[in-house]
Protein backbone atom coordinates (compact mmCIF):
# COMPACT_ATOMS: atom_id res chain seq x y z
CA UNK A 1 0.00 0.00 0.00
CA UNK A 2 1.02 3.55 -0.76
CA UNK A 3 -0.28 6.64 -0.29
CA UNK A 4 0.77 8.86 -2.86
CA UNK A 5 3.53 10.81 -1.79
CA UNK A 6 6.15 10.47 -3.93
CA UNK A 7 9.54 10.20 -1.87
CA UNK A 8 12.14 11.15 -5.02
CA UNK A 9 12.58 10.49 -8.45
CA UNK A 10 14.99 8.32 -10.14
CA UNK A 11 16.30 7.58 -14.11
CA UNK A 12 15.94 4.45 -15.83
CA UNK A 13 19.56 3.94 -16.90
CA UNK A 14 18.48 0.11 -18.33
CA UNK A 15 15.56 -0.98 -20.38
CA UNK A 16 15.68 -4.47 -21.76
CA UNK A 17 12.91 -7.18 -23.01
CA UNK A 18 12.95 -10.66 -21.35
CA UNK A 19 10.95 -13.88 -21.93
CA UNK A 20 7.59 -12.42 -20.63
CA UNK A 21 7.93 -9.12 -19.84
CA UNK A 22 10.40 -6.31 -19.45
CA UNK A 23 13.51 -5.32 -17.34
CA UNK A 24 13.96 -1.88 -15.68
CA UNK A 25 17.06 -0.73 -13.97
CA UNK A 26 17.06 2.41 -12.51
CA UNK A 27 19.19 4.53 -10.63
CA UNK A 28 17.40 6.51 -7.31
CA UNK A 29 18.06 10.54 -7.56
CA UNK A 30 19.98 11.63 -4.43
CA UNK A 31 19.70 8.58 -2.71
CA UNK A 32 22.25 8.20 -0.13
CA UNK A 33 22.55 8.78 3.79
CA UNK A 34 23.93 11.93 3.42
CA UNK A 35 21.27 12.99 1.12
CA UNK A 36 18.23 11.95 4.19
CA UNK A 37 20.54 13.52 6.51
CA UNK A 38 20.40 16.54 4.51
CA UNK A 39 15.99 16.14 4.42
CA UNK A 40 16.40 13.99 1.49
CA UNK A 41 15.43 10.24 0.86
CA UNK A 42 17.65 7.36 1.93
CA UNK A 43 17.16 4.48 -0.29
CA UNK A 44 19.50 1.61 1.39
CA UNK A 45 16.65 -0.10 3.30
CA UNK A 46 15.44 -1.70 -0.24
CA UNK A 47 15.60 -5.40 -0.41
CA UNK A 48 14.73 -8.40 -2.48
CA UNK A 49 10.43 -8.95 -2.83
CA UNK A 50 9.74 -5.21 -1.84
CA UNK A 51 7.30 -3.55 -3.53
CA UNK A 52 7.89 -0.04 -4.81
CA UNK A 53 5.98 1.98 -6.73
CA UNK A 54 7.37 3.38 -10.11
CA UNK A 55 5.42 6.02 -12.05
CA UNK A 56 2.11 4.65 -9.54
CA UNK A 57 2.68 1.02 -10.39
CA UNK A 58 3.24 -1.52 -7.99
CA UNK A 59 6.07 -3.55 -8.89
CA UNK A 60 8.49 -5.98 -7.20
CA UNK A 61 12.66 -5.17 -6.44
CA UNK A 62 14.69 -8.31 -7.59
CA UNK A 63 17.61 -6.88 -7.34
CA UNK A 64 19.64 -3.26 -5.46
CA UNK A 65 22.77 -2.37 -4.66
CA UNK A 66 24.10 1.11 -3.24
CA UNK A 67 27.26 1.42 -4.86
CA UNK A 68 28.49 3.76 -6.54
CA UNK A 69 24.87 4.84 -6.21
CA UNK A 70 21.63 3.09 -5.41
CA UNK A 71 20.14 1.11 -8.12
CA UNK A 72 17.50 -1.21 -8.02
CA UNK A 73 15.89 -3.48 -11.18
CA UNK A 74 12.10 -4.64 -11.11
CA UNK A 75 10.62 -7.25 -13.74
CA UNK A 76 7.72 -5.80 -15.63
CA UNK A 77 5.48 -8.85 -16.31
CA UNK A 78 3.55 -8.57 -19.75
CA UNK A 79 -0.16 -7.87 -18.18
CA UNK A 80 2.22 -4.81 -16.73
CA UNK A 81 3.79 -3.95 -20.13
CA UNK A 82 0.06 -4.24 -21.65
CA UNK A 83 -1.78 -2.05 -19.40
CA UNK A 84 0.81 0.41 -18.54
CA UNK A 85 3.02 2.42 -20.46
CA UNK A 86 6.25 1.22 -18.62
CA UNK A 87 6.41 -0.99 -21.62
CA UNK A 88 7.61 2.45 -23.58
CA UNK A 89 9.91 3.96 -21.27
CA UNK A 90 13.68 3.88 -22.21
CA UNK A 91 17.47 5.01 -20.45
CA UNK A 92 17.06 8.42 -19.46
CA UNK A 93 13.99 8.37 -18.73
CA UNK A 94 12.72 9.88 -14.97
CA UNK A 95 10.04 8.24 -12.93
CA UNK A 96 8.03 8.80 -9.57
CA UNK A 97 9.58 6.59 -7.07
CA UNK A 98 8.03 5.62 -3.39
CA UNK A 99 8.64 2.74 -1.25
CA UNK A 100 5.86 0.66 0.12
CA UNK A 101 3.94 2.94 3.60
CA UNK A 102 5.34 1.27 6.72
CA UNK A 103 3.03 0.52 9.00
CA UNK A 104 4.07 3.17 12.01
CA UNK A 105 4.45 6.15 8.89
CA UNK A 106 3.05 9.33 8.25
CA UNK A 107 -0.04 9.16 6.01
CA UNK A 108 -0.42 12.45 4.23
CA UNK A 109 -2.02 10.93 0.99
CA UNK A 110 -4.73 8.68 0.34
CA UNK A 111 -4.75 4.57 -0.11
CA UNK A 112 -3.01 4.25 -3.19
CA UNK A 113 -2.65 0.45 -4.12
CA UNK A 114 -0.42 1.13 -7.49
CA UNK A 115 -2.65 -1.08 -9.32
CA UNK A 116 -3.09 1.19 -12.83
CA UNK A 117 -6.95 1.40 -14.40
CA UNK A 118 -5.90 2.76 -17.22
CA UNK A 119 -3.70 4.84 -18.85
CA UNK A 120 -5.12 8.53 -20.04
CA UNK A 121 -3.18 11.37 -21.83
CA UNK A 122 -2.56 15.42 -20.83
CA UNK A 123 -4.90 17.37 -22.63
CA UNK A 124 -4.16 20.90 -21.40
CA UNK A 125 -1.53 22.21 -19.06
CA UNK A 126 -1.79 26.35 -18.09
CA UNK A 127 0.16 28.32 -15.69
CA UNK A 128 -1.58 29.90 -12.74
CA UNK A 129 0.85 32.29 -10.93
CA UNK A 130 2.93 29.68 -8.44
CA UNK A 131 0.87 27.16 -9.70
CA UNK A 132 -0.26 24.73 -12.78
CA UNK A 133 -3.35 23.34 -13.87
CA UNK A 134 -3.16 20.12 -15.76
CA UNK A 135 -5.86 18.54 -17.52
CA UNK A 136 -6.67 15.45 -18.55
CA UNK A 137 -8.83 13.41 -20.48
CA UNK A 138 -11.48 11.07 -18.54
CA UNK A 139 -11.38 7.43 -19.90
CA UNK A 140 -15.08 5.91 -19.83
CA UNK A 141 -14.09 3.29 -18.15
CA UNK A 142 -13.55 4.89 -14.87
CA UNK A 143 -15.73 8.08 -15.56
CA UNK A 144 -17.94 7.08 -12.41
CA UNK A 145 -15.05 6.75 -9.36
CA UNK A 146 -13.73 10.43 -10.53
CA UNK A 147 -15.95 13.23 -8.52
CA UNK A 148 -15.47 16.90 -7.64
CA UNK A 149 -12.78 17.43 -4.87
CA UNK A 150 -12.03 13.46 -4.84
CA UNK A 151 -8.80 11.69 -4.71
CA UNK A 152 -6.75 10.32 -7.80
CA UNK A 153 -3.36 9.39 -8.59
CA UNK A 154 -1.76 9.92 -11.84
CA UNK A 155 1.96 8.48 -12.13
CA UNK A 156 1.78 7.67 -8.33
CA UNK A 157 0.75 11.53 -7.21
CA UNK A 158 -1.70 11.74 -5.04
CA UNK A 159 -4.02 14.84 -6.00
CA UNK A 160 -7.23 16.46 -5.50
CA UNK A 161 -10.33 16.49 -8.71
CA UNK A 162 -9.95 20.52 -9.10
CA UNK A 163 -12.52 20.75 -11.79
CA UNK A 164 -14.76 17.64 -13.68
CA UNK A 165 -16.17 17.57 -16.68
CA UNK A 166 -17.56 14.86 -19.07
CA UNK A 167 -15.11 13.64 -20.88
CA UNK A 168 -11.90 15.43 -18.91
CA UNK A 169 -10.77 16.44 -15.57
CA UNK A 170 -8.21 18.58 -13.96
CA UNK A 171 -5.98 19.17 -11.08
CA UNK A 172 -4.17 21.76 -9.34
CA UNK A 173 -0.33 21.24 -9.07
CA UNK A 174 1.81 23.34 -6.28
CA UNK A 175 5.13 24.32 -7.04
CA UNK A 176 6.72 21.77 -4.84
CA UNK A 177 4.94 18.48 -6.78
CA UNK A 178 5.57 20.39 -9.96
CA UNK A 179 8.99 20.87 -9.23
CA UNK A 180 9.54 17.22 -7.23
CA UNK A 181 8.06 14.80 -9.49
CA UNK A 182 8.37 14.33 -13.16
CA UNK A 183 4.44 16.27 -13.78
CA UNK A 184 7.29 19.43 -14.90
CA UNK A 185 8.33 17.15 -17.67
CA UNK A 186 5.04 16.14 -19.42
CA UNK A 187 4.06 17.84 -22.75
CA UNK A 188 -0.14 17.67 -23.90
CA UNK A 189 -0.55 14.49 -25.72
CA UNK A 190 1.41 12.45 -23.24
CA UNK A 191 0.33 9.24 -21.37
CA UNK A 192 -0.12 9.54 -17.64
CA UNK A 193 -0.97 6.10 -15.28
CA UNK A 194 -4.08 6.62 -13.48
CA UNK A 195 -5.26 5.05 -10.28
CA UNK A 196 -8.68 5.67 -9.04
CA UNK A 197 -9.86 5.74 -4.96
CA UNK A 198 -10.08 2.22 -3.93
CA UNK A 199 -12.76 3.04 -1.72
CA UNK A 200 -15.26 4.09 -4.77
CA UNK A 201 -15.02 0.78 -5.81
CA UNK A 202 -15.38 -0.68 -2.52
CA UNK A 203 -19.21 1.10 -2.00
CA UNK A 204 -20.23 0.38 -5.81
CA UNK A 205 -20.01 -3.29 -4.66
CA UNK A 206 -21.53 -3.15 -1.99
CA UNK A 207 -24.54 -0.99 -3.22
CA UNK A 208 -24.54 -3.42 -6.17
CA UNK A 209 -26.56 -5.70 -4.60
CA UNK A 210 -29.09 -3.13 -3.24
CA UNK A 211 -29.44 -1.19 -6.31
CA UNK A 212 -30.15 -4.39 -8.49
CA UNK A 213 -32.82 -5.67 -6.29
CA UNK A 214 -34.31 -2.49 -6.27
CA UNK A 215 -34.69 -2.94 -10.06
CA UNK A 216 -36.20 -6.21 -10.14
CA UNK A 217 -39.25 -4.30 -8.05
């Protein structure tokens, strides 16, 4: 489980197909002790079978070292490559990076289970003074779970549903996610992961039953 904060970035310096699926190395921004000693983000407690989440998507660390910097490589199985656009990503590439919430942390987002809905694409980005709005388009598919002043997460940021419209919605970015995650390097046209609350889809289930018996009446 995460919650939407993302800790740092980090560049894919590897890309590589495999029977399956797909191979990313990457290498974490900053990470070192000196860097959290410093308010930054230590990344030497990864280990083998931890989830992380890259760009919002849940994946699994096979392998990490910390020297000369901290690296880690995840296996992107080919459901993953399908759904997601991971499958497109190549070396130099920057992603959202944040380790799995531990179970005595700070939760300053919302439940983010990096499990992708579907991918959408920027259709509008505009500068507010400090601030950006970006827009996006609103996939069908998920239309319902996406509400005035709700929660989403697009490439593993949790945000707030500024403004809603039929077939798009926007959010307001801050300078510090604008200038912390890679949002500052998207252009209108390109893809975006998107994650809807958890919880939306935990009431339509329940109510399913409720509402369809009320139709057979």
């Amino acid at each position: 489980m995460f919650t939407g904060i993302v800790e740092t970035t980090g560049t894919v310096v590897e890309a590589t197909d495999d029977e399956g699926g797909r191979r990313l190395r990457i290498e974490v921004d900053d990470a070192s002790p000196a860097s959290e000693s410093a308010g930054g983000v230590a990344y030497d407690d990864l280990h083998h079978g931890q989830s992380i989440s890259v760009n919002g998507v849940c994946l699994t660390v096979e392998e990490f070292q910390t020297e000369p910097k901290a690296e880690f490589e995840v296996f992107l199985a080919a459901e993953t490559v399908e759904k997601t656009y991971l499958g497109d990503v190549a070396a130099g590439d920057r992603v959202n990076l944040e380790r799995a919430l531990a179970a005595d942390g700070r939760f300053d987002g919302h439940l983010v289970q990096g499990h992708v809905d579907t991918t959408t694409k920027v259709t509008g980005i505009e500068r507010v003074g400090d601030d950006w709005f970006f827009e996006f388009a609103l996939p069908p598919s998920v239309s319902q779970y996406v509400v005035q002043k709700g929660s989403v997460t697009l490439d593993g940021i949790s945000l707030t549903v500024a403004d809603r419209g039929s077939e798009r919605f926007a959010v307001a970015i801050i300078p510090t996610t604008y200038e912390l995650t890679t949002l500052s390097e998207k252009a209108v046209g390109e893809p975006v992961h998107l994650e809807v609350d958890v919880i939306a889809k935990y009431v339509e289930r329940m109510v399913s039953g409720y509402r369809d018996a009320l139709g057979s009446n």
